[in-house]
Protein backbone atom coordinates (compact mmCIF):
# COMPACT_ATOMS: atom_id res chain seq x y z
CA UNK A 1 -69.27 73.06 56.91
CA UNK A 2 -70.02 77.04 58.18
CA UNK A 3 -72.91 78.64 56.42
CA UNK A 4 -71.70 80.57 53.70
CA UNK A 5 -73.48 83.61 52.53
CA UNK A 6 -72.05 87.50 50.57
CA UNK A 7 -68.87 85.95 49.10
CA UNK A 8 -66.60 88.69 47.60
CA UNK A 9 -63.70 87.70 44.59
CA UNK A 10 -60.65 89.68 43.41
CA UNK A 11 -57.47 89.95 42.14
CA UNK A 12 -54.36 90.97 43.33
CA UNK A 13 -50.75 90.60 41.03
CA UNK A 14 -51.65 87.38 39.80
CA UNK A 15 -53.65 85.72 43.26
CA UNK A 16 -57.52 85.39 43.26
CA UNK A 17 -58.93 86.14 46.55
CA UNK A 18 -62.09 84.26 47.46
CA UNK A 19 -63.69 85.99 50.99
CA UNK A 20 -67.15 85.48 52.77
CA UNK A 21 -68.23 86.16 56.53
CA UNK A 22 -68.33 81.99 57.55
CA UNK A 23 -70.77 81.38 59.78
CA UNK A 24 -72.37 85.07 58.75
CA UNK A 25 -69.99 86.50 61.13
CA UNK A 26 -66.07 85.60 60.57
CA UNK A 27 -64.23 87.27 57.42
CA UNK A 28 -62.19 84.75 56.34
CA UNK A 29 -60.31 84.21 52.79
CA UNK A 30 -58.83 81.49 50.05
CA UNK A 31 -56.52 82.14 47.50
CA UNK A 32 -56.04 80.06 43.76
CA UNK A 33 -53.66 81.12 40.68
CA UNK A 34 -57.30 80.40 38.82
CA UNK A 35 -60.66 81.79 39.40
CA UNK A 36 -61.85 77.91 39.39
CA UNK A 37 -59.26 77.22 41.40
CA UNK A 38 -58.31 74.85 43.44
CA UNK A 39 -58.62 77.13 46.86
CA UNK A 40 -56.72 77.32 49.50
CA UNK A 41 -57.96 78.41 53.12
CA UNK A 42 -55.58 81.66 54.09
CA UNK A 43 -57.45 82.47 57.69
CA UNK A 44 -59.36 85.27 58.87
CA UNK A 45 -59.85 88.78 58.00
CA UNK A 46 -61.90 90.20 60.73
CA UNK A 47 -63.11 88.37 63.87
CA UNK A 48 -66.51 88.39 64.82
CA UNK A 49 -68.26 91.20 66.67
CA UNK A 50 -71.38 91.50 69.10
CA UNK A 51 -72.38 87.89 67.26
CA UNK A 52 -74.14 89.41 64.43
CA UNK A 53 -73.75 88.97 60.84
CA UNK A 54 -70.86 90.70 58.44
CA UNK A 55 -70.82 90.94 54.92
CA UNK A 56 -68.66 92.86 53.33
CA UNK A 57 -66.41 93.82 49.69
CA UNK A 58 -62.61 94.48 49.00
CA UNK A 59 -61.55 97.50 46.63
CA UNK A 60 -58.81 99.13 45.32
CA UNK A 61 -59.11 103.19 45.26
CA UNK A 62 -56.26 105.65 44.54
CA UNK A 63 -53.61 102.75 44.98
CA UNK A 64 -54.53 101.52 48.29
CA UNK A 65 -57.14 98.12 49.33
CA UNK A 66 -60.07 98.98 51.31
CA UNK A 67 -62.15 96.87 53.21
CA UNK A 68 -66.16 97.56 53.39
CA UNK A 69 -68.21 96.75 55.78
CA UNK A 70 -70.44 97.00 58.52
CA UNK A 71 -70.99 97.20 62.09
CA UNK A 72 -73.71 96.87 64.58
CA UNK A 73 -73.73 99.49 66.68
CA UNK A 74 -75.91 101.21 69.08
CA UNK A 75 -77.14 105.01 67.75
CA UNK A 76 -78.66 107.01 70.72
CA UNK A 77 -80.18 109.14 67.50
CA UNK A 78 -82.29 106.22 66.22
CA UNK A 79 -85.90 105.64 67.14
CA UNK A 80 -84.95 102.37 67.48
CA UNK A 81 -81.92 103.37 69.92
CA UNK A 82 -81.87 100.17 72.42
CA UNK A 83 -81.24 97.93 69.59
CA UNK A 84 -77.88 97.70 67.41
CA UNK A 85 -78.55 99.57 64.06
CA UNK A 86 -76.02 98.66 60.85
CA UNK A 87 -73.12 101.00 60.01
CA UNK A 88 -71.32 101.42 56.95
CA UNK A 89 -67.68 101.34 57.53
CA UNK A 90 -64.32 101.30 55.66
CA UNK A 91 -60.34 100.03 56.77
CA UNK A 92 -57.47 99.73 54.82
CA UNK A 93 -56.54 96.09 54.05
CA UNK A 94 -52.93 95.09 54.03
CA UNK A 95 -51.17 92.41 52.79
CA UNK A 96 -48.27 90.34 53.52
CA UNK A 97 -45.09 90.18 50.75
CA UNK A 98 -46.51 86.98 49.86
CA UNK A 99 -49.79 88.33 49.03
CA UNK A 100 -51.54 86.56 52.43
CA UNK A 101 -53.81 89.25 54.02
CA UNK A 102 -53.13 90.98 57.56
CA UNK A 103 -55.82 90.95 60.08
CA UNK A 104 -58.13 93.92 59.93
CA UNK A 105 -59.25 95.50 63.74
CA UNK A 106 -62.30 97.73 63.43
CA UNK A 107 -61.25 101.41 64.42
CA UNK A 108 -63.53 103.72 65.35
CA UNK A 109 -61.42 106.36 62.41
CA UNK A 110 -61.82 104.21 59.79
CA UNK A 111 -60.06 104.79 56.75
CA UNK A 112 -60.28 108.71 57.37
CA UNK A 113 -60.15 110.93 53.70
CA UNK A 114 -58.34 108.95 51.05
CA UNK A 115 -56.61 111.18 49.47
């Protein structure tokens, strides 16, 4: 069973979303008519990246889903510049007409100005 740590719960027209970084690392999501449920695994989110942990939360702001959360990145400004320092970052989600969730790819943009 993958280590399960920062789960995140919403709703969505009348599906519960259950997501959590398994193993730390892979976004990954269930979905249940009830928040008891029964679940049901959906997939992944957001793949893994540089092996490091992921936690994360789903919103909905002016009509659109956003994904937070962050990255480990080098930052040449940081006193600490040879290691990988934690970024706050934000992508749209998407989903699917039956309410399953697209795959997210980090961008470098992010979600940009919601306006």
């Amino acid at each position: 069973e993958p280590k399960m740590e920062g789960p995140w719960v919403f709703k969505r027209n009348g599906i519960y979303y259950y997501t959590m970084p398994e193993d730390n690392r892979i976004l990954t999501y269930y979905t249940a008519s009830s928040p008891i449920g029964p679940w049901k695994y959906r997939g992944v989110i957001m793949d893994d990246e540089h092996e490091s942990n992921n936690h994360h939360s789903i919103v909905q702001f002016k009509g659109q889903w956003i994904l937070f959360y962050h990255r480990w990145l080098l930052d040449e400004t940081s006193p600490c510049s040879t290691k990988r320092q934690r970024k706050i970052c934000a992508e749209y989600l998407h989903f699917n007409e039956d309410g399953t969730i697209q795959k997210v790819v980090r961008t470098d943009a992010g979600v940009g100005p919601v306006r």
